[in-house]
Protein backbone atom coordinates (compact mmCIF):
# COMPACT_ATOMS: atom_id res chain seq x y z
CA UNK A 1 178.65 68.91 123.71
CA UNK A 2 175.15 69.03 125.44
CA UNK A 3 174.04 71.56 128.11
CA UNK A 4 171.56 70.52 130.24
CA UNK A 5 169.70 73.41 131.35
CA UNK A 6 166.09 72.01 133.00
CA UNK A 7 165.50 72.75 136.49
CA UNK A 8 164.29 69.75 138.77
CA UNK A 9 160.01 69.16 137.85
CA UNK A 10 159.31 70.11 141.36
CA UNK A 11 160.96 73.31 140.77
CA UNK A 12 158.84 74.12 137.49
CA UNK A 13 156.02 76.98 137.53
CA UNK A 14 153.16 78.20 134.53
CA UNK A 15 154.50 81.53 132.75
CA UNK A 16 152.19 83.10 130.73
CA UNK A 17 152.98 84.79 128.11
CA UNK A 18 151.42 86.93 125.60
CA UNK A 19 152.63 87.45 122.00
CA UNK A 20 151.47 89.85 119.27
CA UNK A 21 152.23 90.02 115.64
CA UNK A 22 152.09 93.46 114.45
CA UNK A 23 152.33 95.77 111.05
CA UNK A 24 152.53 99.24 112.08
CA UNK A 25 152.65 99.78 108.47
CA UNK A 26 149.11 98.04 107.95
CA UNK A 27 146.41 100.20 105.22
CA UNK A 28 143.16 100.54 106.31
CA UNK A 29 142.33 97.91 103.72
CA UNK A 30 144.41 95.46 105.13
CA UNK A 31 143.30 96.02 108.59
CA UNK A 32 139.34 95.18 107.55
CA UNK A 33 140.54 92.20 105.90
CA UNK A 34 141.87 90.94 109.17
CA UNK A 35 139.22 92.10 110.76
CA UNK A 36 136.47 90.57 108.21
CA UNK A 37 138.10 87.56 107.58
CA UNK A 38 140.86 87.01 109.95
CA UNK A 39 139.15 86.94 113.36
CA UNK A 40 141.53 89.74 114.49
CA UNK A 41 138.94 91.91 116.79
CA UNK A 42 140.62 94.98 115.93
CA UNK A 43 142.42 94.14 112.96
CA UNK A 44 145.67 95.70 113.47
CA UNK A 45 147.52 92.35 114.73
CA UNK A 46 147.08 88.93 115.44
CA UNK A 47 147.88 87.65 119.51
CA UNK A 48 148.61 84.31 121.48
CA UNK A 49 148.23 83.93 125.13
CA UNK A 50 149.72 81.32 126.05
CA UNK A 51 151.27 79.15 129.17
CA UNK A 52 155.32 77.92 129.38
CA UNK A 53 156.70 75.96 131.52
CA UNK A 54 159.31 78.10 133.52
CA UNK A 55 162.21 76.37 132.42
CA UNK A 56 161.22 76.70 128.81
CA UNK A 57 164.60 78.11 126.72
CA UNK A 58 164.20 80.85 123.77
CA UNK A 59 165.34 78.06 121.49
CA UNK A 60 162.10 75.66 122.77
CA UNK A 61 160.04 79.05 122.54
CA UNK A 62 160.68 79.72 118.99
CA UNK A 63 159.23 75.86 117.85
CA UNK A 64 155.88 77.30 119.75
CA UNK A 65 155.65 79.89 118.06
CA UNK A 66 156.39 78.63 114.95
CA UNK A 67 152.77 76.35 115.81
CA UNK A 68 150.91 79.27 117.21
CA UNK A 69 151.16 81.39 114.40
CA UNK A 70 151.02 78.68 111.18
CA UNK A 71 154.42 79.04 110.07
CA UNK A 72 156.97 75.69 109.39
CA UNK A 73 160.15 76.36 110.36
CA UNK A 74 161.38 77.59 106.85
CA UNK A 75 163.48 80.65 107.68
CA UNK A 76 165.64 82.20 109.64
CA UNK A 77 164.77 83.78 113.37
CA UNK A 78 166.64 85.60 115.93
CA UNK A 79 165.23 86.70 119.43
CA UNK A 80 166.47 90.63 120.02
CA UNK A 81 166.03 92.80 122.68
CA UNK A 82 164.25 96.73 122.74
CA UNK A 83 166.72 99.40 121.04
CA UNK A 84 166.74 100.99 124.49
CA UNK A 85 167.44 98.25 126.40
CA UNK A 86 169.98 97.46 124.04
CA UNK A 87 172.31 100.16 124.21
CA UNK A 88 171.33 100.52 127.54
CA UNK A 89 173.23 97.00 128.41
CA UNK A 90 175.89 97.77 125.68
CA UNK A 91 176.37 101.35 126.36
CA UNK A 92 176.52 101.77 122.64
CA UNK A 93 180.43 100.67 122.35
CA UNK A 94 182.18 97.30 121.35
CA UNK A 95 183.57 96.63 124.92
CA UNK A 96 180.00 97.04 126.59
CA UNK A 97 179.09 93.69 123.76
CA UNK A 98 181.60 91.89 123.46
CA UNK A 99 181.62 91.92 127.71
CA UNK A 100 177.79 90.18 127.42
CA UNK A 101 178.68 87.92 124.31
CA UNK A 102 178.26 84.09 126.03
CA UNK A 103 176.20 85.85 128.37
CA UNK A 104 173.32 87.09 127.28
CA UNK A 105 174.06 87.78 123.51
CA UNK A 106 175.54 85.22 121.06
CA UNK A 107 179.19 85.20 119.78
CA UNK A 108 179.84 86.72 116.46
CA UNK A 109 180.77 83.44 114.40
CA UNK A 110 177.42 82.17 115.37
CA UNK A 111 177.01 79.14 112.55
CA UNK A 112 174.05 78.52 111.17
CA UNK A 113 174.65 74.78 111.65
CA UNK A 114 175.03 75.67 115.74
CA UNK A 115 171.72 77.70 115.94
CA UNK A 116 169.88 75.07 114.01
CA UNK A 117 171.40 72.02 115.78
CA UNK A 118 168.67 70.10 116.21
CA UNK A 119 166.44 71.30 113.27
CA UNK A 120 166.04 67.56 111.86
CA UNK A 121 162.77 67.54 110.27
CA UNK A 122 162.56 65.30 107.31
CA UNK A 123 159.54 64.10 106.18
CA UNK A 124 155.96 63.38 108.49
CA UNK A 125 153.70 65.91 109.56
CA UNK A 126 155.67 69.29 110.63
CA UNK A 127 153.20 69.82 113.58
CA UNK A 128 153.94 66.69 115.33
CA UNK A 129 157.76 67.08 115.07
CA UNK A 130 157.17 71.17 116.09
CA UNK A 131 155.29 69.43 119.43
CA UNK A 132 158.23 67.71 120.17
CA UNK A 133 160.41 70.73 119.88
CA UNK A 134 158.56 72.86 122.46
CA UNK A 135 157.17 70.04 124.96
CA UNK A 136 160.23 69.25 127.88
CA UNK A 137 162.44 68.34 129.23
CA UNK A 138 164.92 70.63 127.89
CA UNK A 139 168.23 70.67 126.37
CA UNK A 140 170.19 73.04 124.16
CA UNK A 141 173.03 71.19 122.19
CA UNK A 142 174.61 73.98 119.97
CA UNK A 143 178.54 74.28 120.82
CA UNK A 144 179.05 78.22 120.17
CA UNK A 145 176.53 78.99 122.90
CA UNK A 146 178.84 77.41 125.98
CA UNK A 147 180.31 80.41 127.63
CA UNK A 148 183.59 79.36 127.13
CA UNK A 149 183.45 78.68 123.64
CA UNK A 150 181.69 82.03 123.32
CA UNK A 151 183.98 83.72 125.17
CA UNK A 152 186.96 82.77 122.79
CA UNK A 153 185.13 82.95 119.63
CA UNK A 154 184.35 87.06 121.01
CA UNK A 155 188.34 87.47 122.25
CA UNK A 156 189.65 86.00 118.59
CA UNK A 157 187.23 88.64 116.67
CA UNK A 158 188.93 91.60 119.10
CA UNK A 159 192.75 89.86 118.44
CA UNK A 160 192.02 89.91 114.66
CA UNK A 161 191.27 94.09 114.75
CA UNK A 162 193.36 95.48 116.95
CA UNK A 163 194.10 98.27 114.60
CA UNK A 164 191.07 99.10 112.48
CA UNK A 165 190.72 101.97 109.58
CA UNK A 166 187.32 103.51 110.99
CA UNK A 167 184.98 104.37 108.34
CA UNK A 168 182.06 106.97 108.01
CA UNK A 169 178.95 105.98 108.53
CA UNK A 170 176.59 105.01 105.65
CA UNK A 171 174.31 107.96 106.58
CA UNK A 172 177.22 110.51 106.52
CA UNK A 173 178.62 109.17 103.22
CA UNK A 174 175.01 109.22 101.29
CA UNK A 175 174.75 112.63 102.94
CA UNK A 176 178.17 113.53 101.17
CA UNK A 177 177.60 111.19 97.92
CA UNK A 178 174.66 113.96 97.22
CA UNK A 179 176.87 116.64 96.19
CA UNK A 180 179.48 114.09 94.53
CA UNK A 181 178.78 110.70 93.44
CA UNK A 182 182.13 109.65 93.01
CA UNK A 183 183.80 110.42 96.22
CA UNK A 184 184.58 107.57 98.24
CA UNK A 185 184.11 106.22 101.82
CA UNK A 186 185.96 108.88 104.32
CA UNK A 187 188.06 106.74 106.64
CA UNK A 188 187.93 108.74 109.81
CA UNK A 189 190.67 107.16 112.01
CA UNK A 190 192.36 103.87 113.21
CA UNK A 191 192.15 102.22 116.18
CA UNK A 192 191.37 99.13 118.10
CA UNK A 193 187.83 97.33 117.85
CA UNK A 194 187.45 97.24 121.59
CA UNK A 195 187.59 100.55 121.73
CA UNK A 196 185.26 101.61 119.56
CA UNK A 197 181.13 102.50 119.45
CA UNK A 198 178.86 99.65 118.01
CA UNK A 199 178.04 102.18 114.88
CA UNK A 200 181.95 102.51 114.31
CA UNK A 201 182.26 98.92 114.10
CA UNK A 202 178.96 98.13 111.97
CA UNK A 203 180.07 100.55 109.29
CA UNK A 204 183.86 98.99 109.46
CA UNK A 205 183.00 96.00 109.52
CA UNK A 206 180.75 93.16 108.44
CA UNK A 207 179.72 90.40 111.27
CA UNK A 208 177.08 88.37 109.25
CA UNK A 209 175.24 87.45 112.24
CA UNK A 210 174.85 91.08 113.53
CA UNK A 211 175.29 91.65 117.31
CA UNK A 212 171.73 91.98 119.03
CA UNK A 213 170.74 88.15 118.70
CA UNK A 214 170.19 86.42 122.17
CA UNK A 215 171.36 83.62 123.21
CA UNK A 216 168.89 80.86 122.84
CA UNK A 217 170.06 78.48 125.97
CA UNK A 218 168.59 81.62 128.04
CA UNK A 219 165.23 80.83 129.59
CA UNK A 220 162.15 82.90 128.53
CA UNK A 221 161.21 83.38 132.82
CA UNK A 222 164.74 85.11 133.48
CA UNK A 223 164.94 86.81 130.28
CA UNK A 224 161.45 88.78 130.51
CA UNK A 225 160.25 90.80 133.46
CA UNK A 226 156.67 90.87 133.97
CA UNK A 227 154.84 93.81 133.38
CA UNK A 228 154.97 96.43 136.24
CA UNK A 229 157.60 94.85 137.73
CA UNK A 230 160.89 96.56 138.55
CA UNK A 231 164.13 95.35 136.66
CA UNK A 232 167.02 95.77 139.33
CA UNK A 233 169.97 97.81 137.76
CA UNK A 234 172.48 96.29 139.76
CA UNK A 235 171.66 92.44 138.58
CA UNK A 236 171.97 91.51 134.84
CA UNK A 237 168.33 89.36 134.51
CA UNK A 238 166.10 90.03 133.69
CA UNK A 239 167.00 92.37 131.03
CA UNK A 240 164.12 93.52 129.58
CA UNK A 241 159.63 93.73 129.39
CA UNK A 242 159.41 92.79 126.58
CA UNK A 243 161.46 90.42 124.07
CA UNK A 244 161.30 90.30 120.31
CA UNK A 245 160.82 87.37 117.48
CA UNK A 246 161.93 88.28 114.39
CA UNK A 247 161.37 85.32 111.78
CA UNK A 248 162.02 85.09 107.81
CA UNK A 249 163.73 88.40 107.64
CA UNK A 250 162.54 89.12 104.25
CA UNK A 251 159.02 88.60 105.33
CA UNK A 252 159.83 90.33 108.18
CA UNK A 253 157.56 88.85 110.75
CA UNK A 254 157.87 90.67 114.22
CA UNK A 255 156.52 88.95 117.03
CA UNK A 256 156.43 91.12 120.78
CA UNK A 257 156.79 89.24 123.62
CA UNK A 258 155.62 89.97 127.14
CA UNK A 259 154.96 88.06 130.60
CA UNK A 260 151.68 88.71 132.46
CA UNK A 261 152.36 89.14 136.04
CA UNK A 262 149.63 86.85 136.89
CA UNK A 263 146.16 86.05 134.49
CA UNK A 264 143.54 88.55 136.67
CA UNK A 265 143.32 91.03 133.37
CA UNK A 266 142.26 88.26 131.54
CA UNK A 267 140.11 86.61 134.14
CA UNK A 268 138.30 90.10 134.18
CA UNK A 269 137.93 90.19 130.63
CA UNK A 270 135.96 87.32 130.76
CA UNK A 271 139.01 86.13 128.38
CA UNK A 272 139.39 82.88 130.34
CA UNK A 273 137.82 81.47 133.47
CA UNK A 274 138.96 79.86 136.56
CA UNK A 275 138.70 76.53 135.44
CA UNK A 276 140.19 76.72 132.22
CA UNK A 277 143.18 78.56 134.09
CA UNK A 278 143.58 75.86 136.06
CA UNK A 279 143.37 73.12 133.91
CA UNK A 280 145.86 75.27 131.53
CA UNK A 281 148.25 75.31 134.54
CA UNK A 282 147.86 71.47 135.16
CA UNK A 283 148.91 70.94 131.06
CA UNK A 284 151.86 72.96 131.72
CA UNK A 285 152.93 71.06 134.70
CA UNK A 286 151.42 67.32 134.18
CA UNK A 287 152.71 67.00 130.19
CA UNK A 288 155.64 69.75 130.30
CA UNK A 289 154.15 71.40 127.65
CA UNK A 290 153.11 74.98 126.88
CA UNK A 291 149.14 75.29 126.24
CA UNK A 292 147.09 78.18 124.70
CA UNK A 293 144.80 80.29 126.50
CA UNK A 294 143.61 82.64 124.16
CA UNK A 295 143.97 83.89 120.56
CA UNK A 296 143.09 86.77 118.72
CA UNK A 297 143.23 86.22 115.02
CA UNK A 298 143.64 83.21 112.53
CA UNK A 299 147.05 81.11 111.51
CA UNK A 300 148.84 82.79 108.77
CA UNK A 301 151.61 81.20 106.74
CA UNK A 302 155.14 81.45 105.64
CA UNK A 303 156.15 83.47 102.09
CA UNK A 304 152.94 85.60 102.09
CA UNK A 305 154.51 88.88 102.68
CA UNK A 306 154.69 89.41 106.26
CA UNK A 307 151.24 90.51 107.80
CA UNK A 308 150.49 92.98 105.22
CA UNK A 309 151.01 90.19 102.36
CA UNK A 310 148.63 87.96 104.35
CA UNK A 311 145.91 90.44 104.66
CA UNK A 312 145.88 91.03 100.60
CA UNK A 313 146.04 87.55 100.63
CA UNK A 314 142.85 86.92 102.32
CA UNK A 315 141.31 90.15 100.27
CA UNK A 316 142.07 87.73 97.24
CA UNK A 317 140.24 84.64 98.56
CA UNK A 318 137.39 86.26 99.68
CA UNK A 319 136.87 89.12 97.55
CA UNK A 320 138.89 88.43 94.60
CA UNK A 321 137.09 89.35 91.41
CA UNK A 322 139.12 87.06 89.14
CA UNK A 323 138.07 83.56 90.74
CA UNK A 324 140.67 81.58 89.01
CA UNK A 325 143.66 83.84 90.45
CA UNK A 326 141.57 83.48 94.33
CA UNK A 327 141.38 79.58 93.11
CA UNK A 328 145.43 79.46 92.74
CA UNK A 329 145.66 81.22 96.43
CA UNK A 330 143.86 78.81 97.68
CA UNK A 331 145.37 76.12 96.48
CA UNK A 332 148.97 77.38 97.17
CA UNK A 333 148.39 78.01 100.92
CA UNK A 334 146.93 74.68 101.18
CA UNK A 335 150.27 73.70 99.74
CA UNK A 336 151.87 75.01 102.45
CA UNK A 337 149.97 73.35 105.48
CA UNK A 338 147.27 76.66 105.63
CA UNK A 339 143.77 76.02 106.21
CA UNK A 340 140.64 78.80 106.94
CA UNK A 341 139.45 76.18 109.58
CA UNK A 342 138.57 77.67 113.12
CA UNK A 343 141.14 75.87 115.99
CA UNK A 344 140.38 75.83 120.05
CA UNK A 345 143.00 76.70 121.81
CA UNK A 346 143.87 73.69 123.64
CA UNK A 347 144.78 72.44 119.96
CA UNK A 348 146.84 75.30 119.21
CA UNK A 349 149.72 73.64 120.79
């Protein structure tokens, strides 16, 4: 089952977007590595400016990104919303979820094989098949996603549970398992999953898949407000200012995602001038691609360590006193598609 989901070219507009991959976590070590030998100005993340055209889904958005920061495609991702907004939408209970699942948030027997449905790469050079990912027109061909199917996969989960033993939270049991290690898991009450809080269910139940990933048929331009402007309370898009990309989830990578209302802060900053705005704009449009405006910071590269394993990285090329062990980094990222090399930003994407 296929679900068209581009909007007519004439119909099509430049987004831009700007993305930052951030360590709050980051020692002052690691932050003048990326600063010394990263390229990232202040050395506390690395950041992508980029144009999308406005049809472009989260699904198409993730293969971008997946270019724009040197990564391959080699883990898993999910696109999540704020905390706040979060239970904001959900109002912190099963029912306000499960009413949005097929909607804006995916059902809970998401497959792998349904998220990744067109994740065919084989042999060839990754970038090339990445391009073809993120340039339209669009399409998203995972089943679980159509609302319907959704829908029923979300009403079968609340069937299954309609009496549930309510357990304790994890924090109130380690609280407890303190004074007594061997006392079990309190069961607090029974009742039906629909009528219970989010934190009731996660510590009754497992769902693999978690509840906060987004659907990725959504487009990026409804999803995300821009900056300053007002989200409408009464109408369900868009949700949120800012979106996040959370890939490899041992690595942890976060990625925060926001929309510029227009480009002037830029423009001012002497970022980017009027012609290379333009002639970004006239990518978008002419090739139906997403182009690069700006970047703060160099490619970094799956199994590292997250941001904080790439900046020790780069402290053991560069300043690594044992020259075989900096020798073996080397060689290993090259392995994995990583090179030092400096990039424009039209050939970031």
């Amino acid at each position: 089952m296929r679900n068209d989901i581009n909007e007519t070219k004439d119909k099509i507009t430049p987004v831009c977007l700007h993305l930052e991959l951030k360590d709050d976590y980051l020692s002052d070590y690691q932050k003048r590595m990326l600063r010394r030998y990263g390229e990232s100005r202040m050395g506390e993340s690395i950041t992508r400016d980029i144009f999308i055209p406005s049809d472009m889904p989260l699904h198409n958005l993730h293969y971008a990104i997946q270019k724009l920061f040197g990564w391959q495609n080699s883990h898993l991702r999910n696109f999540y919303l704020p905390e706040d907004v979060y239970n904001k939408l959900t109002g912190g209970t099963v029912k306000g979820w499960s009413n949005l699942v097929g909607i804006l948030f995916q059902p809970p027997s998401e497959a792998e094989d349904d998220i990744f449905w067109d994740d065919d790469y084989q042999k060839g050079s990754i970038s090339t098949w990445l391009k073809k990912k993120y340039t339209g027109p669009y399409s998203y061909g995972g089943i679980m996603e159509h609302p319907e199917i959704a829908k029923q996969d979300i009403q079968e989960l609340l069937d299954r549970f309609k009496m549930l033993e309510v357990r304790e939270s994890l924090t109130d049991y380690m609280e407890r398992s303190k004074q007594d290690k061997n006392d079990e898991v309190r069961i607090i009450r029974r009742a039906p999953l629909v009528e219970l809080t989010l934190e009731e269910m996660n510590s009754s139940l497992v769902i693999e898949s978690g509840t906060e990933s987004l659907l990725e048929r959504l487009e990026v331009n409804k999803v995300i407000a821009a900056q300053g402007e007002n989200i409408d309370s009464k109408e369900l898009f868009p949700v949120t200012r800012e979106l996040i990309y959370n890939y490899d989830f041992g690595d942890n990578w976060i990625v925060t995602i926001t929309k510029h209302k227009d480009c002037d802060d830029l423009l001012k900053q002497n970022i980017i001038d009027e012609y290379e705005l333009e002639e970004a704009k006239d990518t978008v449009l002419n090739k139906y691609k997403p182009v690069c405006i700006n970047k703060d910071g160099i490619s970094v590269l799956d199994d590292v360590g997250g941001l904080s394993g790439f900046a020790d990285f780069l402290g053991t090329i560069y300043e690594g006193e044992d020259k075989e062990e900096s020798a073996d980094a080397r060689a290993w990222a090259r392995s994995l598609g990583w090179s030092s090399r400096k990039v424009s930003n039209k050939m970031m994407l």
